[in-house]
N, C-alpha and C. Protein backbone atom coordinates (compact mmCIF):
# COMPACT_ATOMS: atom_id res chain seq x y z
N UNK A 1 -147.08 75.34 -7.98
CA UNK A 1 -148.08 75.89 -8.87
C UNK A 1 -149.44 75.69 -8.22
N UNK A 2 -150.24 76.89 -7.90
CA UNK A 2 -151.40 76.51 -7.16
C UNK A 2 -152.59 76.00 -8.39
N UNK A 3 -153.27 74.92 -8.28
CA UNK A 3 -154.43 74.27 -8.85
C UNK A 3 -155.31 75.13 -9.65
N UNK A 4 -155.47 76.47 -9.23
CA UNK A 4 -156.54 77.24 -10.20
C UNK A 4 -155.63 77.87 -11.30
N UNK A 5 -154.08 78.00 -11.52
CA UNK A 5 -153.35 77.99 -12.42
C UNK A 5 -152.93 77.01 -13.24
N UNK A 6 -153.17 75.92 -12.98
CA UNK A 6 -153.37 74.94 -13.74
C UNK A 6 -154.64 74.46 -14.20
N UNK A 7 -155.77 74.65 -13.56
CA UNK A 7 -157.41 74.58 -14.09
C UNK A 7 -157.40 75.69 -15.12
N UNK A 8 -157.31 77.17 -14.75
CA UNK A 8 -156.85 77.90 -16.21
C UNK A 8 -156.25 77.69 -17.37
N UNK A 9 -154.91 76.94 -17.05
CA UNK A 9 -154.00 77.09 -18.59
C UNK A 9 -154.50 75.67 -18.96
N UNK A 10 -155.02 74.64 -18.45
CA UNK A 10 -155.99 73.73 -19.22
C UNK A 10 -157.40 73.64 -19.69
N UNK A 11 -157.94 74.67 -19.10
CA UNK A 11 -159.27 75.41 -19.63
C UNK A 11 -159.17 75.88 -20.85
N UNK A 12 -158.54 76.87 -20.90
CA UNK A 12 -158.00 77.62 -22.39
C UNK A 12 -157.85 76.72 -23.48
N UNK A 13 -157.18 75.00 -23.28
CA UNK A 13 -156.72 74.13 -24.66
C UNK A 13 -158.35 73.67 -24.41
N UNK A 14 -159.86 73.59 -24.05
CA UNK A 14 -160.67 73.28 -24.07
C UNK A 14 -161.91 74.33 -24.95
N UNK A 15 -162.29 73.61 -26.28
CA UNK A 15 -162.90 74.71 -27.14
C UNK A 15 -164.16 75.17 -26.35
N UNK A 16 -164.44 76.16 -26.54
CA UNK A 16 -165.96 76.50 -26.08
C UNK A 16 -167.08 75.73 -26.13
N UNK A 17 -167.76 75.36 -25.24
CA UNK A 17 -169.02 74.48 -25.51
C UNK A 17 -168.69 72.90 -26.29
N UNK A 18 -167.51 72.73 -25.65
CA UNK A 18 -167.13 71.45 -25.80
C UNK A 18 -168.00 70.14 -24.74
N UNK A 19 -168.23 69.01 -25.00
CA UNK A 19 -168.79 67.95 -24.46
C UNK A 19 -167.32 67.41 -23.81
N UNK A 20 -167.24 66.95 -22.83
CA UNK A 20 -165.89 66.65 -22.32
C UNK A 20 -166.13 65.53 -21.24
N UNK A 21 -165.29 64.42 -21.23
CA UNK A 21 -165.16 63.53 -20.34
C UNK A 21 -163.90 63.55 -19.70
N UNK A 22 -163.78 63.59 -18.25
CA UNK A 22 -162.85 64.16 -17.20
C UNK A 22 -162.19 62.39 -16.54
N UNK A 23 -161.38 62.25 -16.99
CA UNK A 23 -161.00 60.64 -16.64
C UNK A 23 -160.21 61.16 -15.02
N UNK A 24 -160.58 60.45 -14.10
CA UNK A 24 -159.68 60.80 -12.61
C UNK A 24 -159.72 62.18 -12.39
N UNK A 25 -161.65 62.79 -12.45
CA UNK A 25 -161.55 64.48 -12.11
C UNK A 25 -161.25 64.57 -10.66
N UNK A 26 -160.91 63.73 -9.81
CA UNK A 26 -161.24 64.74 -8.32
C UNK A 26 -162.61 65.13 -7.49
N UNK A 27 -162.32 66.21 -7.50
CA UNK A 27 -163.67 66.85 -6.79
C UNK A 27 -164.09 67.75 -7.76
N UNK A 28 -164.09 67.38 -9.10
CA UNK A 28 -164.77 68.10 -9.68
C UNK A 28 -164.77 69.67 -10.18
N UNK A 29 -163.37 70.08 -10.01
CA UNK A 29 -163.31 71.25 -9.84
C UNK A 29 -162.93 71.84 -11.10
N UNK A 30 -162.00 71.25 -12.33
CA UNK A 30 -161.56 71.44 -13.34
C UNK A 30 -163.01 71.45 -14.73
N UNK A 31 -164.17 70.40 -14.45
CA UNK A 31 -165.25 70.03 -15.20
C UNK A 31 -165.97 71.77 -14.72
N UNK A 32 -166.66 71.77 -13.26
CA UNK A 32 -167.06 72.88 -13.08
C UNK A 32 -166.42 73.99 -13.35
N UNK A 33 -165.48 74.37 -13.48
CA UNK A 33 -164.71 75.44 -13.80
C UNK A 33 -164.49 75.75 -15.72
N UNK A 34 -164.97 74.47 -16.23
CA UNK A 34 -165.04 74.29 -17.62
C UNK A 34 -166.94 74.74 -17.76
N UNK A 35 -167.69 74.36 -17.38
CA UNK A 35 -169.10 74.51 -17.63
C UNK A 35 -168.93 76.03 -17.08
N UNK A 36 -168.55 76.55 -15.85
CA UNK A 36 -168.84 77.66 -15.96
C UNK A 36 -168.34 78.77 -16.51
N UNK A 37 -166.90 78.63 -16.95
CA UNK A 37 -166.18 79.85 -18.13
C UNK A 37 -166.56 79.57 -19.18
N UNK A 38 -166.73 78.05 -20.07
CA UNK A 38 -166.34 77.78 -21.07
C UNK A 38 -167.98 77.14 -22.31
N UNK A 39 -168.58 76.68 -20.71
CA UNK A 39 -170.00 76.20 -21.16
C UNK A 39 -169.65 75.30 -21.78
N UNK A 40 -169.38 74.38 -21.59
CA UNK A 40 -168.92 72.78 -21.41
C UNK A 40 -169.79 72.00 -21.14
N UNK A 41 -170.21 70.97 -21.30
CA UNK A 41 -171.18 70.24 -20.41
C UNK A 41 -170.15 68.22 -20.66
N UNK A 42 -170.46 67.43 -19.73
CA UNK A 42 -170.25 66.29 -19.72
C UNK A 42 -170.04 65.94 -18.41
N UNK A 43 -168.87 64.64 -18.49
CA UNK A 43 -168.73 63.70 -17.01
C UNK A 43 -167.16 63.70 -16.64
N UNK A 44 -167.45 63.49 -15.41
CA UNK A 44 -166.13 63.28 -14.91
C UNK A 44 -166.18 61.90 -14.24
N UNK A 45 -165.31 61.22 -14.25
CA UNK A 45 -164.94 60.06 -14.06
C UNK A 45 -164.20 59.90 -12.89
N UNK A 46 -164.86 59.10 -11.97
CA UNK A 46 -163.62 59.28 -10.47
C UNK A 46 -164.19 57.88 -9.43
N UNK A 47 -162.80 57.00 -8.91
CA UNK A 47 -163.45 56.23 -8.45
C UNK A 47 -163.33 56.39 -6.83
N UNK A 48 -162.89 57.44 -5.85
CA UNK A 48 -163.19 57.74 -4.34
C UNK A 48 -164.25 58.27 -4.60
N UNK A 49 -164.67 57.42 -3.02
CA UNK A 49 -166.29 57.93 -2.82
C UNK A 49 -166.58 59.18 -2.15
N UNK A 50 -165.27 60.11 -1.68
CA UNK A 50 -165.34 61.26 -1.13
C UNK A 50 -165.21 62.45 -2.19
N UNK A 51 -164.04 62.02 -3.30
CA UNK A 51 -164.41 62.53 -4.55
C UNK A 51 -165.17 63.10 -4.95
N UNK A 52 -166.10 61.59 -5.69
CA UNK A 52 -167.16 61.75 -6.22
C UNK A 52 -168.59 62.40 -5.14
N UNK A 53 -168.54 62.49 -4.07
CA UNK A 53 -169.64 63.32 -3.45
C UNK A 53 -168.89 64.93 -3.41
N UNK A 54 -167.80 65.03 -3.62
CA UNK A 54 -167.51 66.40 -3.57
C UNK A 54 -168.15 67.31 -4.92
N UNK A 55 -168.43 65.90 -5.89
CA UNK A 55 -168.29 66.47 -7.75
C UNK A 55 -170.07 66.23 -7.35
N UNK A 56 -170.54 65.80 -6.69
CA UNK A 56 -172.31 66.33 -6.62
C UNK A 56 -172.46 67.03 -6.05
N UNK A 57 -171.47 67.20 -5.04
CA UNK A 57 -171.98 68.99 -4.39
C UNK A 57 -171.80 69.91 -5.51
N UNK A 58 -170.88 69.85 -6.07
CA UNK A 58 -170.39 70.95 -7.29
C UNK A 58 -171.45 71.07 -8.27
N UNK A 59 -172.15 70.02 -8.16
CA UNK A 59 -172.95 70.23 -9.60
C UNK A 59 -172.12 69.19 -10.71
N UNK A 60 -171.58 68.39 -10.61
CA UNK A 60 -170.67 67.82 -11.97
C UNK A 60 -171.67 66.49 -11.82
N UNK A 61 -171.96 66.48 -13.37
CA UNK A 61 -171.57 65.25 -13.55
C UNK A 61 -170.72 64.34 -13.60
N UNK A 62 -171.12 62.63 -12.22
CA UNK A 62 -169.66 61.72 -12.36
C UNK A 62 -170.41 61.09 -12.40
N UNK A 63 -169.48 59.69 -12.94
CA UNK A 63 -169.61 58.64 -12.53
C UNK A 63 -168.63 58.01 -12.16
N UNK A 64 -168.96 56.87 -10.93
CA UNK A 64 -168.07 56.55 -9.89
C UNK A 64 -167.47 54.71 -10.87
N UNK A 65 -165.94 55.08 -11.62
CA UNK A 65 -165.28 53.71 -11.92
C UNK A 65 -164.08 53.49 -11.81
N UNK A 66 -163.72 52.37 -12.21
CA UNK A 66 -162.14 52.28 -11.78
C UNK A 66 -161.75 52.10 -13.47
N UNK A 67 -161.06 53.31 -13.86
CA UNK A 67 -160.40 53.56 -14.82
C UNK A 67 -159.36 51.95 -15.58
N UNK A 68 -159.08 51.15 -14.64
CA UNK A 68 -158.34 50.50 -15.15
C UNK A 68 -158.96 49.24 -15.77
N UNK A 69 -159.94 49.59 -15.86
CA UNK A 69 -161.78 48.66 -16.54
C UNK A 69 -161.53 49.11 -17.93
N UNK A 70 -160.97 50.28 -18.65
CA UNK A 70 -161.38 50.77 -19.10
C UNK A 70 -162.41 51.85 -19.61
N UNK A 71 -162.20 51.72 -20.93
CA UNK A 71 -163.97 52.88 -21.37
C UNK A 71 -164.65 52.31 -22.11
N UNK A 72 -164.75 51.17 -22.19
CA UNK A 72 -165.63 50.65 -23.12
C UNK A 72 -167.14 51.05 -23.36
N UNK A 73 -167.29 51.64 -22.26
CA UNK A 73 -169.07 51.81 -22.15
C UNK A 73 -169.21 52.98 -23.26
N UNK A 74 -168.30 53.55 -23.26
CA UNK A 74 -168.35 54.90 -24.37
C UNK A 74 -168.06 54.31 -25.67
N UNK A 75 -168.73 55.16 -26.94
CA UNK A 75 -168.72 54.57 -27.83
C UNK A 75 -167.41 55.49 -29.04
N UNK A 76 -166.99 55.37 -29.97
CA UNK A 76 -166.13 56.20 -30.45
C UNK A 76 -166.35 57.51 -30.72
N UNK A 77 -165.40 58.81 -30.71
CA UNK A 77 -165.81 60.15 -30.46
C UNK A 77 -166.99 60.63 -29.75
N UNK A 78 -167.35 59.65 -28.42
CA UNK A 78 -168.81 60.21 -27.53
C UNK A 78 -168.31 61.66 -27.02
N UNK A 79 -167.28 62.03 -27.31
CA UNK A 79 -166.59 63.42 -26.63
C UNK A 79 -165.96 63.64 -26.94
N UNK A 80 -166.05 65.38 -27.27
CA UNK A 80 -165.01 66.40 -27.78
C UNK A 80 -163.58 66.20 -27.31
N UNK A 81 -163.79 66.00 -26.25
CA UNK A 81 -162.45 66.67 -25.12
C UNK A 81 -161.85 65.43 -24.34
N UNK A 82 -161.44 64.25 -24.11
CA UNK A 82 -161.14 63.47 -23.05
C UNK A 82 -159.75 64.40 -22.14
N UNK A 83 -159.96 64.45 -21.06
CA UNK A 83 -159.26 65.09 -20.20
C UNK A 83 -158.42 63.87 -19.21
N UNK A 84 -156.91 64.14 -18.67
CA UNK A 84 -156.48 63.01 -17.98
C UNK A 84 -155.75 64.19 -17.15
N UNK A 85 -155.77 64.63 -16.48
CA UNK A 85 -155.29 65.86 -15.53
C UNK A 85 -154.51 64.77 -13.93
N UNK A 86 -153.08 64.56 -14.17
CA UNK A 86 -153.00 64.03 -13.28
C UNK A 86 -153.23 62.41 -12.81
N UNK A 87 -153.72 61.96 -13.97
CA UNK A 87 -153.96 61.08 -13.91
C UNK A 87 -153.22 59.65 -14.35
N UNK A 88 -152.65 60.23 -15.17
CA UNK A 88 -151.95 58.76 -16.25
C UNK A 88 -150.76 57.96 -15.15
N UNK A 89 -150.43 59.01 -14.36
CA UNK A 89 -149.33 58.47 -13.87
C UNK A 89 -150.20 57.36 -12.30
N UNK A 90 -151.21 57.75 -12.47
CA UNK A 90 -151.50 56.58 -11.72
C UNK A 90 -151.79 55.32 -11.74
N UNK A 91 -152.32 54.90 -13.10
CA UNK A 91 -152.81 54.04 -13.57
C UNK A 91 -151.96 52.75 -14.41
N UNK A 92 -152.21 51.84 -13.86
CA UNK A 92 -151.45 50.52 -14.60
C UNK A 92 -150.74 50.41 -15.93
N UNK A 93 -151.79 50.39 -16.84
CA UNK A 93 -151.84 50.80 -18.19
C UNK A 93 -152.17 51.70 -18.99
N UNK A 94 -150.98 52.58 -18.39
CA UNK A 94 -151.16 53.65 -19.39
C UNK A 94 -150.87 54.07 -20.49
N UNK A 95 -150.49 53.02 -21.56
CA UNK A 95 -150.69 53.22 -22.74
C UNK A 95 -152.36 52.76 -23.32
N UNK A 96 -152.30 52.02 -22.66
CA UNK A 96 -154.01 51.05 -23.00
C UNK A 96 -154.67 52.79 -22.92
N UNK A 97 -155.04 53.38 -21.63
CA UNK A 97 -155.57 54.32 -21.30
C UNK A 97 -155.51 55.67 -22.52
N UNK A 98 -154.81 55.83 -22.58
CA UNK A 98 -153.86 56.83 -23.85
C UNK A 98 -155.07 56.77 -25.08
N UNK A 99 -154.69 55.28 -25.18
CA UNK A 99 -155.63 55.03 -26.50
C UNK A 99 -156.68 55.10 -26.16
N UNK A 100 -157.48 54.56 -25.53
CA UNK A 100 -158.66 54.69 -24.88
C UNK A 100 -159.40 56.06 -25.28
N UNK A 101 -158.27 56.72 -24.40
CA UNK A 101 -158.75 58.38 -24.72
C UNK A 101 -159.00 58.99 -25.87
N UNK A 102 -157.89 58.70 -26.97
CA UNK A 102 -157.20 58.74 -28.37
C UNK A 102 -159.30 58.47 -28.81
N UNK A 103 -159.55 57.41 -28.53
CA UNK A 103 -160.63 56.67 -28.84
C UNK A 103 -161.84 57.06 -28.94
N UNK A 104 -162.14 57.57 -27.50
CA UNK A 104 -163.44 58.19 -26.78
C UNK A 104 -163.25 59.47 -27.30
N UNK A 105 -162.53 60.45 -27.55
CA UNK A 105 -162.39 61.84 -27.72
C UNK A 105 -161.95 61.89 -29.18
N UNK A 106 -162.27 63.23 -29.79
CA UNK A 106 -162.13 63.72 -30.72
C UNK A 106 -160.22 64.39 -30.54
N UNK A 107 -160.51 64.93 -29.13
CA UNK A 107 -158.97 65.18 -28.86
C UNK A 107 -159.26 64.86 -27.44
N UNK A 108 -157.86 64.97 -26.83
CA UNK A 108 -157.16 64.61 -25.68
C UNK A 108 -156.08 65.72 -25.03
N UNK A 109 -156.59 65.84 -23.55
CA UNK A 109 -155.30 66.30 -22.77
C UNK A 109 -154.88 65.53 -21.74
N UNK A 110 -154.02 65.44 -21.80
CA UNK A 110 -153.60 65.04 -20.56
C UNK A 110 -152.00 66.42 -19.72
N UNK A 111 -152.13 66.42 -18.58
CA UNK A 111 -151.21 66.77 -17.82
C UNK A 111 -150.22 66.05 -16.78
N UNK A 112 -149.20 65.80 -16.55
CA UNK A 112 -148.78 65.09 -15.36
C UNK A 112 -147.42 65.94 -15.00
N UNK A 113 -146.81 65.04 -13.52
CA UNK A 113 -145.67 66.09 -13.00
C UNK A 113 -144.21 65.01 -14.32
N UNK A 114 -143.77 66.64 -14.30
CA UNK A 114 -142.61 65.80 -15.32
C UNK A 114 -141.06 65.17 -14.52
N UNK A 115 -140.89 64.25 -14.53
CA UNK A 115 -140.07 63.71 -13.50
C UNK A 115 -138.57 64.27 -14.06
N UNK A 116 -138.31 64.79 -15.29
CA UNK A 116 -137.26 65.57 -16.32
C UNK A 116 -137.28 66.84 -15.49
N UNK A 117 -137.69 67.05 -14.50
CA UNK A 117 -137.55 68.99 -14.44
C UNK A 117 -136.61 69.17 -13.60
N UNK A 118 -135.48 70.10 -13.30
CA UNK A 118 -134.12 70.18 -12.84
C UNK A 118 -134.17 69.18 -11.64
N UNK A 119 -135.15 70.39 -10.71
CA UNK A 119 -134.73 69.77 -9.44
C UNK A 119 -134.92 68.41 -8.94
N UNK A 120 -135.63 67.73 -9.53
CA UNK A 120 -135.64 65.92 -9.55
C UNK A 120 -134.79 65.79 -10.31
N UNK A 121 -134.19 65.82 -10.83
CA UNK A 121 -133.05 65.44 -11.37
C UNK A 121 -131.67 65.68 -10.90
N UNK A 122 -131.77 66.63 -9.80
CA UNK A 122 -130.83 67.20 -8.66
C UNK A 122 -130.51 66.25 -8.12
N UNK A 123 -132.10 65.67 -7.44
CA UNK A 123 -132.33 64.45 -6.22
C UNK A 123 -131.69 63.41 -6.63
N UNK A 124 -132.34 63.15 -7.88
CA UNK A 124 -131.44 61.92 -8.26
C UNK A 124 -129.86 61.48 -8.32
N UNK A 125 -129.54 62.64 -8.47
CA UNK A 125 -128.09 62.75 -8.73
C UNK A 125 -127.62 62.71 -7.46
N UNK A 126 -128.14 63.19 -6.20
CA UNK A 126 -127.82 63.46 -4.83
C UNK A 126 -127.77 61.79 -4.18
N UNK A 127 -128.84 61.17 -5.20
CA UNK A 127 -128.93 59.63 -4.76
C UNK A 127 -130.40 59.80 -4.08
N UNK A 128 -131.10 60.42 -4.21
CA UNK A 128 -132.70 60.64 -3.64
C UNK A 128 -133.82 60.50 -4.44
N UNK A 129 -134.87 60.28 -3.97
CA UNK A 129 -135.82 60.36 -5.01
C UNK A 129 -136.05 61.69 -4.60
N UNK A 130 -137.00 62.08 -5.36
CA UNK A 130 -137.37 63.66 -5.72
C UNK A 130 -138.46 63.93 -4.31
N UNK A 131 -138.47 65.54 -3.67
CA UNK A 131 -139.55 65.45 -2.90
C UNK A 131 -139.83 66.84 -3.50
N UNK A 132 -141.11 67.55 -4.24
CA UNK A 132 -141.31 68.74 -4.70
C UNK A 132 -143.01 69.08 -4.44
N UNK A 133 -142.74 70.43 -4.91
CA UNK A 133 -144.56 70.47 -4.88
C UNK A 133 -145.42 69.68 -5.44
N UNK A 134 -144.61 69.40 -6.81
CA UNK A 134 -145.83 68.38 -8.15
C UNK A 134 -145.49 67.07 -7.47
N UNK A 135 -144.36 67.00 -6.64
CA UNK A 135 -144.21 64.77 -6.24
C UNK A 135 -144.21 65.10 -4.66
N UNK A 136 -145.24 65.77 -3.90
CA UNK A 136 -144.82 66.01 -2.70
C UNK A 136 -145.02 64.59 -1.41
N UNK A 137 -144.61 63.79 -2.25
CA UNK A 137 -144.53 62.53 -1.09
C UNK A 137 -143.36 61.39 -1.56
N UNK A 138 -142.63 60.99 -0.61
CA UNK A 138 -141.73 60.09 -0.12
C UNK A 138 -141.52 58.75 -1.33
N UNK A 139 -141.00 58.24 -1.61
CA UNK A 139 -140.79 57.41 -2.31
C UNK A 139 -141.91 55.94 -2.40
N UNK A 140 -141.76 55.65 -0.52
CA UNK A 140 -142.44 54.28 -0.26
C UNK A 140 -143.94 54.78 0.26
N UNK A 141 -144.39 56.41 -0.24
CA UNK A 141 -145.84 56.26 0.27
C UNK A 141 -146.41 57.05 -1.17
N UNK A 142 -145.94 57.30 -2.23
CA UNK A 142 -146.50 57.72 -3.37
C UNK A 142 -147.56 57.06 -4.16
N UNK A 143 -148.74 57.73 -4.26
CA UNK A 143 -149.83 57.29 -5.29
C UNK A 143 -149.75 57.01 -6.53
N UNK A 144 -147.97 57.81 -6.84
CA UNK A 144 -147.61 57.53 -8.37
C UNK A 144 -147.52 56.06 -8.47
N UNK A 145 -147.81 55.32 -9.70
CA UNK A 145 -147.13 54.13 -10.23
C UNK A 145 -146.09 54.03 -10.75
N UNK A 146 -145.83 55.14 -11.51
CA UNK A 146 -144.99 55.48 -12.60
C UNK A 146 -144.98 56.67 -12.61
N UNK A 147 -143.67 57.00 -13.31
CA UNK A 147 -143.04 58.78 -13.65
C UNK A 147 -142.41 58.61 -14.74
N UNK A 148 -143.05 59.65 -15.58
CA UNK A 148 -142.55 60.08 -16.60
C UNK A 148 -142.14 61.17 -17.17
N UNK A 149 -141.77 61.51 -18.02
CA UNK A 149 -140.88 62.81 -18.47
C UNK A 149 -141.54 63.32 -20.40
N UNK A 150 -142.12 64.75 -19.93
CA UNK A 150 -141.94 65.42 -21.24
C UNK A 150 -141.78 64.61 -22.55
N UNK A 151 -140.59 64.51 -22.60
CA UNK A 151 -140.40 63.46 -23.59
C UNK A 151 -140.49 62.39 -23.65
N UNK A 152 -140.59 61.83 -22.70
CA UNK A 152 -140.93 60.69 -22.67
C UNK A 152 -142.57 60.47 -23.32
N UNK A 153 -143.23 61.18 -22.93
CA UNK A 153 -144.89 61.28 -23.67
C UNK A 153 -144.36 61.58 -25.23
N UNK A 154 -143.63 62.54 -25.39
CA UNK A 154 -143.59 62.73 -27.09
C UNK A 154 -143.69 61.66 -27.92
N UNK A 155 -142.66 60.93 -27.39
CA UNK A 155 -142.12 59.37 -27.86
C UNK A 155 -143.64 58.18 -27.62
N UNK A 156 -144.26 58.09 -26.83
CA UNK A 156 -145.38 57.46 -26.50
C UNK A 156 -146.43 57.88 -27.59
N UNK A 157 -146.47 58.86 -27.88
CA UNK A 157 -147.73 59.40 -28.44
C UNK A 157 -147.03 59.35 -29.87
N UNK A 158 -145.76 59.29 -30.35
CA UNK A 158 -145.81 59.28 -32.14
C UNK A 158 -145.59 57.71 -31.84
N UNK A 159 -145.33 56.53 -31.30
CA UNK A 159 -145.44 55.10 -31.63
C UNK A 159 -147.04 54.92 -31.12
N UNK A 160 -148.18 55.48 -30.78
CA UNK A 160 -149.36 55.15 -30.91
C UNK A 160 -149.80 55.98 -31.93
N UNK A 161 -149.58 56.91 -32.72
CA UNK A 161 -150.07 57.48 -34.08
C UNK A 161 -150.71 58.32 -33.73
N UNK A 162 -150.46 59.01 -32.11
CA UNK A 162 -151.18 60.00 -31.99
C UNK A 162 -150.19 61.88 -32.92
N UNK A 163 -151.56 62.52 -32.77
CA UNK A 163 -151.13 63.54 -33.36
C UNK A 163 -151.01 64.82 -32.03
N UNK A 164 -149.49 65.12 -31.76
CA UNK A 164 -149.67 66.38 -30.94
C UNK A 164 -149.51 67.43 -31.36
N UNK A 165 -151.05 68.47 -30.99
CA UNK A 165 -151.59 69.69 -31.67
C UNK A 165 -150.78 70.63 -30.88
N UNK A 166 -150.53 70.63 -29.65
CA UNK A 166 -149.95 71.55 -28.51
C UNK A 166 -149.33 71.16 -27.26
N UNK A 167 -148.25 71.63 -27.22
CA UNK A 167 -147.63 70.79 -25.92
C UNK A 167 -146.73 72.27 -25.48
N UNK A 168 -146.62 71.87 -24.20
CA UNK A 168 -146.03 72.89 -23.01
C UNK A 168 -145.65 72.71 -21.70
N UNK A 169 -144.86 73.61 -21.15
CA UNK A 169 -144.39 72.60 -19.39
C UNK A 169 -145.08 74.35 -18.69
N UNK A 170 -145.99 73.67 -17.53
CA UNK A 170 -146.10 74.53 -16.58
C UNK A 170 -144.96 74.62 -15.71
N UNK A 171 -145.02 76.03 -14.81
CA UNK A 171 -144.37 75.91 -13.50
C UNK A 171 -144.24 77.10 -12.77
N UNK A 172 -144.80 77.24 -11.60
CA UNK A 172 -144.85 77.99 -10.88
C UNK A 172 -146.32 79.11 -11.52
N UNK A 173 -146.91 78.55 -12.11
CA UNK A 173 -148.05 79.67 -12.53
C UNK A 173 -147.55 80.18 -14.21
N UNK A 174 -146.42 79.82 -14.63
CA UNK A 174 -146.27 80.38 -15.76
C UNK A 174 -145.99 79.25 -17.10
N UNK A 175 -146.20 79.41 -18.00
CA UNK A 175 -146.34 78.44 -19.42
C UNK A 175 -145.22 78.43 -20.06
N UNK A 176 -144.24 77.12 -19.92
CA UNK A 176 -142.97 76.94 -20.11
C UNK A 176 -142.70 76.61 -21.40
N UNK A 177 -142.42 77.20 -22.62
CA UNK A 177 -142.28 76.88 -23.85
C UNK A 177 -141.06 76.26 -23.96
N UNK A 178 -139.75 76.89 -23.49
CA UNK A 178 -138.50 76.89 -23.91
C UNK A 178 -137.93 76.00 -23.13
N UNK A 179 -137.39 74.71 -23.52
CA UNK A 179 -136.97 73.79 -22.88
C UNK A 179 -137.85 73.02 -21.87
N UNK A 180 -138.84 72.88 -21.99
CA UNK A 180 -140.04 72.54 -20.69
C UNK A 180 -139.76 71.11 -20.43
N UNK A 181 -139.11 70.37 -21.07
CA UNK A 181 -138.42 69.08 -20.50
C UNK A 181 -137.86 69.56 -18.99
N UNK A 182 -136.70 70.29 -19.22
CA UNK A 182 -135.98 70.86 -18.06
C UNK A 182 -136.56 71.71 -17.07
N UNK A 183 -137.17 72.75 -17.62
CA UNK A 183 -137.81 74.02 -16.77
C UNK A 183 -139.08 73.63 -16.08
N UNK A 184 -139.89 73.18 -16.42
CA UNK A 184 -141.16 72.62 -16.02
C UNK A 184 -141.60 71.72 -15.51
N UNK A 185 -142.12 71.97 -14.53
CA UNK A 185 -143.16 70.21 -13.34
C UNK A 185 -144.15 69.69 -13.97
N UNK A 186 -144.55 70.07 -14.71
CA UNK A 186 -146.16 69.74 -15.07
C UNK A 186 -145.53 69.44 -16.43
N UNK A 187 -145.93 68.34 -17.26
CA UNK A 187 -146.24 68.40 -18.73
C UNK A 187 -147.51 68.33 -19.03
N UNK A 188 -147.95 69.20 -19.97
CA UNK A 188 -148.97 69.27 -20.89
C UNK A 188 -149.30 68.73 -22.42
N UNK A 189 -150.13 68.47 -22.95
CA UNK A 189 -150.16 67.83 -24.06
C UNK A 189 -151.81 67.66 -24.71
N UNK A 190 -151.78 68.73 -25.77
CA UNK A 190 -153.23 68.58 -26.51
C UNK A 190 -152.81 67.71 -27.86
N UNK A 191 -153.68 66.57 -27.82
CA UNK A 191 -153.40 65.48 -29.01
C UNK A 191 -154.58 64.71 -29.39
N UNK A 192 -154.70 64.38 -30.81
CA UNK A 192 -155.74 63.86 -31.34
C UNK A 192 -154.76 62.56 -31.96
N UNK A 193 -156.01 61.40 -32.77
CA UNK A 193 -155.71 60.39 -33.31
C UNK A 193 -155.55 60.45 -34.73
């Protein structure tokens, strides 16, 4: 799935002229791509320092932290939108984080690769870990911490009392309704507290 198909179909769950905080944006490309379709304004959050100079060339607002600090500096609903694109699966505590978000935002997305989608589940069965476009690295050199599955978030998010407004599996450029546990790399998930 190329990146500006996924900056789209997560643009769209972002209301117009929403205030939005971008937890682990990158280079900034998903925030700018929100201010300029959507007229968005806020921060993105990122702690590489190549990153974060990519998100001032862009024009984004960042600031440079290590997510696993938390958000305390933000105060409750400081933002429409908390965004986690890719992110959860990197981070220690990611239920702490979840809430966090739940916290800081009015609503929440998050996206990650779903470790449920056939062909990792092929691998596994083959006795392999998975090597795909959404997990495209080796077992002993992955940035992931953790992998999770579709449902596996469902289950996470009704024992924290979150509420999910919209959920869906990307893949390959197209929006996987039907079975997206199975069919889909990417899980998606718009949810409030």
């Amino acid at each position: 799935m190329s990146e500006k198909t996924i900056l789209e179909s997560i643009a769209r769950l972002v209301p117009p002229g929403s205030r939005v905080l971008d937890l682990g944006c990158g280079d900034g490309a998903l925030l700018a791509h929100l201010q300029a379709t959507r007229g968005c304004s806020g921060y993105g959050v990122e702690i590489d320092d190549a990153k974060v100079l990519a998100c001032v060339k862009r024009g984004v607002n960042v600031l440079q932290l290590n997510l696993e600090g938390g958000l305390t500096m933000f105060g409750d609903d400081a933002f429409d939108v908390v965004l986690q694109i890719d992110t959860l699966q990197h981070l220690r505590n990611a239920q702490t984080m979840l809430l966090e978000t739940a916290r800081v935002g009015r609503l929440g997305i998050v996206a990650f690769p779903n470790f449920a989608h056939w062909p990792n589940r092929l691998a596994v069965l083959q006795g392999r870990m998975p090597v795909t476009k959404r997990l495209p690295y080796q077992w002993y050199d992955t940035p992931n911490i953790r992998v999770g599955t579709y449902r596996d978030f469902e289950v996470l998010a009704r024992r924290n009392g979150l509420t999910i407004e919209d959920s869906f599996g990307l893949h390959e450029g197209h929006e996987v309704r039907a079975l997206p546990n199975l069919l889909a790399s990417t899980a998606v998930f718009r949810f409030s507290s």
